[in-house]
Every structure is written in C-alpha cells, then in structure tokens.
Protein backbone atom coordinates (compact mmCIF):
# COMPACT_ATOMS: atom_id res chain seq x y z
CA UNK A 1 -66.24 -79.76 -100.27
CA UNK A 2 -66.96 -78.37 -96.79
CA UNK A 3 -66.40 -74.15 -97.70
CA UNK A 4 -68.31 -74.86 -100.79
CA UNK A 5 -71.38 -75.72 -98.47
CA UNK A 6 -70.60 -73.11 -96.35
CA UNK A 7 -70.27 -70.46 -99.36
CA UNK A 8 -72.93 -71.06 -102.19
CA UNK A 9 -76.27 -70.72 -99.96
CA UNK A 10 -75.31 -67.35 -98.94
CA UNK A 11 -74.00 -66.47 -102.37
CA UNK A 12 -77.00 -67.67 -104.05
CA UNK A 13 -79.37 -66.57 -101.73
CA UNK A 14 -78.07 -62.44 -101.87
CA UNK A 15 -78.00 -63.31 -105.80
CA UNK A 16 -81.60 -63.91 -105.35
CA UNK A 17 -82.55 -61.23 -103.46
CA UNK A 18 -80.50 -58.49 -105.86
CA UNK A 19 -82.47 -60.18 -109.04
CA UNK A 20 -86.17 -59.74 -107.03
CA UNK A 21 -85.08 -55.75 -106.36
CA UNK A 22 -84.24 -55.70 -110.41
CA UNK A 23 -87.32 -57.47 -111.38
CA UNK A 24 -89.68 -55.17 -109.08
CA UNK A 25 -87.67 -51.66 -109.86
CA UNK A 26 -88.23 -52.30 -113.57
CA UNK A 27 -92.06 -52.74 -112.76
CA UNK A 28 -92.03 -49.15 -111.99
CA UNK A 29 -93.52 -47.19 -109.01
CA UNK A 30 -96.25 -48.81 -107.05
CA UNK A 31 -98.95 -46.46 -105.90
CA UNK A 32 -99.21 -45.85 -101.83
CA UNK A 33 -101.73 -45.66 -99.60
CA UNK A 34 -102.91 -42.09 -98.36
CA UNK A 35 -103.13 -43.96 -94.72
CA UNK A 36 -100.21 -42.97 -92.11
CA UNK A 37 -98.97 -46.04 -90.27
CA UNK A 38 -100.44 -47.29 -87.05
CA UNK A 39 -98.53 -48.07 -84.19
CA UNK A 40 -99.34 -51.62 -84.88
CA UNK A 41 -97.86 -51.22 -88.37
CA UNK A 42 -94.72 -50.06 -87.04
CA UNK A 43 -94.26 -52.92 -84.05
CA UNK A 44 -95.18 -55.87 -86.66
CA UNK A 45 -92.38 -54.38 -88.68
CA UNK A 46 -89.78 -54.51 -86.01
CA UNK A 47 -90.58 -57.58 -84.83
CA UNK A 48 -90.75 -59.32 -88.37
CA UNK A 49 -87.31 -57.76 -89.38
CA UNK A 50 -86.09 -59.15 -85.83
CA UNK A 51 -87.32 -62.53 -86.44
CA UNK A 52 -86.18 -62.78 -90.27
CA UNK A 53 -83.22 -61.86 -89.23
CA UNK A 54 -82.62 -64.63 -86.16
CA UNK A 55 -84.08 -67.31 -89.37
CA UNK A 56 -81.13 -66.20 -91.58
CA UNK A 57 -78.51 -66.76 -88.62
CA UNK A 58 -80.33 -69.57 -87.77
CA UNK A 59 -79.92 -70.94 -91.11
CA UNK A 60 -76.88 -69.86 -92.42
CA UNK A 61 -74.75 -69.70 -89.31
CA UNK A 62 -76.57 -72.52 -87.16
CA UNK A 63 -77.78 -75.02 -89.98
CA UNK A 64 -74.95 -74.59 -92.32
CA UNK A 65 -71.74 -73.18 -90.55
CA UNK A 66 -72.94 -75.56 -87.64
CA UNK A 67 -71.76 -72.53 -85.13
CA UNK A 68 -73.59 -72.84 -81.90
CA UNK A 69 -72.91 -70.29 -80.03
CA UNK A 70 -74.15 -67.96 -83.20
CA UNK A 71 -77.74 -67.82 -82.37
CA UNK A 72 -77.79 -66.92 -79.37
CA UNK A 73 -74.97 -64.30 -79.61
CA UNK A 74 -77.78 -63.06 -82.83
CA UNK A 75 -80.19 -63.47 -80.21
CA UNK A 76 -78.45 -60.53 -77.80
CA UNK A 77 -76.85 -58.36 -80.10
CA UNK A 78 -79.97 -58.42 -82.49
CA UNK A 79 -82.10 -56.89 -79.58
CA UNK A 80 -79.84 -54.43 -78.52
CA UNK A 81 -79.92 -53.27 -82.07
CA UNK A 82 -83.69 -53.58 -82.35
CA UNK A 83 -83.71 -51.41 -78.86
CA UNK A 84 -81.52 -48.99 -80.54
CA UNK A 85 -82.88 -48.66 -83.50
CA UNK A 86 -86.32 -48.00 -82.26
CA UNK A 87 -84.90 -45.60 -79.91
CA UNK A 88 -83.64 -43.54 -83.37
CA UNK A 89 -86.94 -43.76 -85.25
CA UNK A 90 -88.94 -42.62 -82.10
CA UNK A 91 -86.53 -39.54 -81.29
CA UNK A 92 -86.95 -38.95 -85.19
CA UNK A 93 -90.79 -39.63 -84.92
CA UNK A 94 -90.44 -37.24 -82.41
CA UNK A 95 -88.43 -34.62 -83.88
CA UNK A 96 -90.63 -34.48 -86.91
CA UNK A 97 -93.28 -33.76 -85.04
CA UNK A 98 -92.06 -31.17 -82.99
CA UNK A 99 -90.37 -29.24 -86.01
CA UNK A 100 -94.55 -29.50 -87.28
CA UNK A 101 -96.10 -27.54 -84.54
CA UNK A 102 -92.88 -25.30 -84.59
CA UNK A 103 -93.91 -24.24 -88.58
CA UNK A 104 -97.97 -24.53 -87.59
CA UNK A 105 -97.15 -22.09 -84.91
CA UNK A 106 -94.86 -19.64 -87.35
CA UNK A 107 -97.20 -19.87 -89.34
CA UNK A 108 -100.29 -18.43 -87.75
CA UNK A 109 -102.02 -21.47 -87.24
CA UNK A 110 -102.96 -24.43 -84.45
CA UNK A 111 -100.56 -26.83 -83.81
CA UNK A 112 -103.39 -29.16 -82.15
CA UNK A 113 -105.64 -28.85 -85.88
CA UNK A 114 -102.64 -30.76 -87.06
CA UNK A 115 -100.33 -33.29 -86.35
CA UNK A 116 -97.72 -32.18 -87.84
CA UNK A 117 -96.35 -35.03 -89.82
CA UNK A 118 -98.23 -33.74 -93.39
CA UNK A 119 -95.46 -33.16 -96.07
CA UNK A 120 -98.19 -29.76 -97.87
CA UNK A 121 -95.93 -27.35 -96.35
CA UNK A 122 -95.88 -24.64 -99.71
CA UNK A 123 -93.08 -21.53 -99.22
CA UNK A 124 -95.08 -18.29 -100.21
C-alpha cells in the first residue's frame, strides 16, 4: 500500500517526538546556565534548525513521497524564512536593548555600565 508508506513515517515520527517532550517535561526543570548566548550560539542555531529542516523534506518529501521538485522548492522558501526570521529576532534583539538603556537612563544610571538585556529590573 503506496499512502500507507507515504503516511506512517510521518505519523510515527511526530508520535515520537510528542512522547520525548512528555518524557523530558515530567523530568522537571533543568537548571540554566548564568552565560548569555554568543553570537556563535545563535548562528549554529539557525543554521542547524535550517539544515534539520532540509533532512526532514529530504526524507519525507524526497525519499518517501519521491517529489523532486520538493527539495529544492524547501531549499528557497526555507531561506527566505531563515532571512526573515533572523531579521525578527535581531529587530527584537534590538528592541530589547534599546528599551534597557531607555530604563538605565530613567533611572539615574549609565546605559554603557550595562547592556541592557539583565531581567533585575525591581519597581520601587
């Protein structure tokens, strides 16, 4: 049965996925790190989400499907989303920062001691 290839991986696979969120919420809260994310931190992100995402077309849509033309249609529209999207998290990046030296300036103090981003802001 042709659909039935075309239907279980993805079914099974999203199964998977929703049982590994279940298993880790129950764990409880994990502890973070008091370091703020590098520049570094933030491109290897992008560019691992972009390239999971291009193996999951590749697999699902390519592999299984057998549509050809679906990677490299993935291939476009998944950068001009990437482009996009890190045009929204800079401008909010951005905007954080800027409302930060706004309140360090209302505040009486140096917007340049800080950079703005530290959530310790305490209403008298």
């Amino acid at each position: 049965m042709d659909s039935a290839r075309v239907i279980v991986p993805p079914l099974v696979t999203a199964y998977a996925i929703f049982i590994v969120m279940v298993v880790r919420a129950w764990s409880g809260p994990k502890e973070r790190s008091a370091r703020a994310s590098t520049t570094r931190d933030i491109v290897m992100t992008i560019v691992g989400g972009y390239l999971v995402f291009l193996a999951i077309v590749l697999v699902f849509h390519l592999a299984l499907a057998g549509q050809r033309g679906a990677f490299r249609s993935a291939a476009w529209g998944g950068a001009v989303l990437l482009l996009g999207a890190a045009a929204v998290y800079a401008g909010c990046l951005w905007t954080r920062a800027y409302i930060g030296r706004v309140r360090s300036r209302r505040e009486g103090g140096r917007a340049d001691q800080r950079d703005g981003l530290e959530d310790d802001h305490q209403d008298p």
